[in-house]
Protein backbone atom coordinates (compact mmCIF):
# COMPACT_ATOMS: atom_id res chain seq x y z
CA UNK A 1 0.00 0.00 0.00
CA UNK A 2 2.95 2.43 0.99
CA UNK A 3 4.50 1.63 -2.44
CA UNK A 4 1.28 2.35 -3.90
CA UNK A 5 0.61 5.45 -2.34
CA UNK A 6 4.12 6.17 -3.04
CA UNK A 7 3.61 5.91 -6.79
CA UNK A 8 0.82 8.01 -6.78
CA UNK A 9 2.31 10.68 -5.50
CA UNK A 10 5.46 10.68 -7.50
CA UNK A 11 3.52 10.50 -10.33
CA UNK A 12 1.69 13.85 -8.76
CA UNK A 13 4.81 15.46 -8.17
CA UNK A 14 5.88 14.65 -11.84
CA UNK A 15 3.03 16.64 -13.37
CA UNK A 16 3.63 19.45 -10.66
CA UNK A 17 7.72 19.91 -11.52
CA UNK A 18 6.74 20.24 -15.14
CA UNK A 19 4.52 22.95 -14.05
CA UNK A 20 5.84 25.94 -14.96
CA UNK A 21 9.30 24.45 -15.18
CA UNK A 22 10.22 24.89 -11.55
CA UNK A 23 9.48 22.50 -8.85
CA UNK A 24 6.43 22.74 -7.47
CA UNK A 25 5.22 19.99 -5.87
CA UNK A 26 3.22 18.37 -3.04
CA UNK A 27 5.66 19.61 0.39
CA UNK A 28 3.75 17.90 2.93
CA UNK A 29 1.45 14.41 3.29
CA UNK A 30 -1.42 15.98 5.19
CA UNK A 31 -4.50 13.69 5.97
CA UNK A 32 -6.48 15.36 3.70
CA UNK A 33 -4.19 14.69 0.45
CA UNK A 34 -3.29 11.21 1.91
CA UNK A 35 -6.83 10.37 2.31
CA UNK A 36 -7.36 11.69 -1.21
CA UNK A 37 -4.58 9.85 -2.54
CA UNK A 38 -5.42 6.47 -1.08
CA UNK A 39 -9.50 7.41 -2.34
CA UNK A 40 -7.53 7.41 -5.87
CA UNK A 41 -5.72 4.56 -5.34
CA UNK A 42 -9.44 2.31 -3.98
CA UNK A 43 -11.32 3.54 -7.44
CA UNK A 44 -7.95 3.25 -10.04
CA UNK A 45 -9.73 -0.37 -11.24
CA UNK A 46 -13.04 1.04 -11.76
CA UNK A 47 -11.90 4.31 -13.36
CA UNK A 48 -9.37 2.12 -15.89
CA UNK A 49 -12.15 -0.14 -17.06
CA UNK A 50 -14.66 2.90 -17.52
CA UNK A 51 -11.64 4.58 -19.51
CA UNK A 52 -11.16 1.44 -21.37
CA UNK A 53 -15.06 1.17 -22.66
CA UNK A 54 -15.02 4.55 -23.53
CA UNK A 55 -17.48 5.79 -20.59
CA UNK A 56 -15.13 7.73 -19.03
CA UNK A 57 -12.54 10.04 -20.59
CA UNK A 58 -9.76 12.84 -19.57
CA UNK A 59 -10.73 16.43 -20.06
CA UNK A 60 -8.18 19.06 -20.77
CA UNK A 61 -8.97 20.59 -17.46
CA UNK A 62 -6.88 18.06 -15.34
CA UNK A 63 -10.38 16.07 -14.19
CA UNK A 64 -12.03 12.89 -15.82
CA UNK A 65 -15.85 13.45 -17.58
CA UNK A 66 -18.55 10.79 -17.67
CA UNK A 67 -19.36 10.37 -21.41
CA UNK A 68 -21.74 7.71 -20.79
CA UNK A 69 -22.97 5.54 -18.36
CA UNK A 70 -25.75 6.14 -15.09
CA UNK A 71 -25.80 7.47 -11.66
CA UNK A 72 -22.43 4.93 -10.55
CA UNK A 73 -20.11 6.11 -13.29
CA UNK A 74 -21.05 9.86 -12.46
CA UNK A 75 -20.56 8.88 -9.11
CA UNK A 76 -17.25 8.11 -9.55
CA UNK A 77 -16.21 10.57 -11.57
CA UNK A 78 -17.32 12.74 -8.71
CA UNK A 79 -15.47 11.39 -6.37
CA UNK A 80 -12.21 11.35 -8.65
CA UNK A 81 -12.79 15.03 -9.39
CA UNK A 82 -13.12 15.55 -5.69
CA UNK A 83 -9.71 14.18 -4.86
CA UNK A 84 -7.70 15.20 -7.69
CA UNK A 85 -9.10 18.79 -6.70
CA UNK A 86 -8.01 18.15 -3.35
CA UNK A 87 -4.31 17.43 -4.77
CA UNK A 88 -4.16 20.37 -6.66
CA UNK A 89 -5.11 22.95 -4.20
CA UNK A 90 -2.78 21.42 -1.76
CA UNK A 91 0.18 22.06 -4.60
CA UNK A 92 -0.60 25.36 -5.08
CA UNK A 93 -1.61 25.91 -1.31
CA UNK A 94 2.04 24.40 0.00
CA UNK A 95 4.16 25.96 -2.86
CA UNK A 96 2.55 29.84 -1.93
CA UNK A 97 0.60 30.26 -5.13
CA UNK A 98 -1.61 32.23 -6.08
CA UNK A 99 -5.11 31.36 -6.11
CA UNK A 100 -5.20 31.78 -9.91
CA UNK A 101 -2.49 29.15 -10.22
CA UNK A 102 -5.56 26.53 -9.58
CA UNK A 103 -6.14 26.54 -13.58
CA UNK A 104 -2.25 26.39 -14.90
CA UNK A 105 -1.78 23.37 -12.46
CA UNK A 106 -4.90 21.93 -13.69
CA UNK A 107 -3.61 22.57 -17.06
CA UNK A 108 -0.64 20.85 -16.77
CA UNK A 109 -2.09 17.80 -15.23
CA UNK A 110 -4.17 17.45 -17.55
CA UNK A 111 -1.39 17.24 -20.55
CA UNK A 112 0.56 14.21 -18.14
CA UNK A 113 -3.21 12.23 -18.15
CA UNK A 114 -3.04 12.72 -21.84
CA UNK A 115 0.32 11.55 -22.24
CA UNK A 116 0.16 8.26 -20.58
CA UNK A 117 -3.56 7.42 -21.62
CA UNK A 118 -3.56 4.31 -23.14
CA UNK A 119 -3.86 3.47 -27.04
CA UNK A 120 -7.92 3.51 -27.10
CA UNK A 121 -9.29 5.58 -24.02
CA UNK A 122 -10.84 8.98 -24.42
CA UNK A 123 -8.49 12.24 -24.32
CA UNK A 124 -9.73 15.51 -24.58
CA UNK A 125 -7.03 17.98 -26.54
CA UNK A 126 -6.15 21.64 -25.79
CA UNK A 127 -8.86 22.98 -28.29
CA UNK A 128 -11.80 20.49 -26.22
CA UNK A 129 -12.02 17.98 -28.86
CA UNK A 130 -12.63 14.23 -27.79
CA UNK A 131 -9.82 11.73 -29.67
């Protein structure tokens, strides 16, 4: 689980020292982004398969977007939104940022979900097209 959690949050702080091109990045584990982070980690499964059958897809604002499904696929894109929110207010919050810095670090997580989607799933580009 520690190895897990571990991964998760390099791959956090990977997206966060791109952002910007200086290193900002997650400075503390507080409960509130470990509990997020774990969250992540408990729904990962789900979200993959739901990516894989094309219900669920990456927007370019850093989140994931039902594109089809019922009540339990919105669900859990709500609760993924939630968390990954969580994450990046705590990176702007512990690197002193300003409060406008929410939407570049959004931005910029958004391009690292792109990246490493897999061959199939549903990306949305800079421009808000669905490939």
């Amino acid at each position: 689980m520690k190895k897990m959690l571990a991964l998760s949050v390099m791959m956090m702080c990977a997206a966060s020292i791109a952002f910007a091109q200086a290193a900002y990045d997650l400075k503390e584990m507080t409960p509130v982004v470990k509990s997020a982070l774990e969250d992540r980690k408990t729904r990962f499964g789900d979200l993959k398969s739901l990516k894989a059958e094309g219900k669920v897809g990456e927007n370019n604002r850093g989140y994931v977007q039902a594109l089809e499904g019922g009540a339990d696929v919105k669900a859990l894109v709500a609760a993924e939104n939630k968390d990954r929110k969580v994450v990046y207010e705590a990176i702007v919050d512990q690197n002193g940022l300003d409060a406008s810095a929410l939407a570049t670090v959004e931005t910029v997580f958004a391009r690292v979900q792109r990246d490493k989607a897999d061959h199939g799933e549903k990306v949305q580009d800079e421009a808000g097209n669905w490939n």
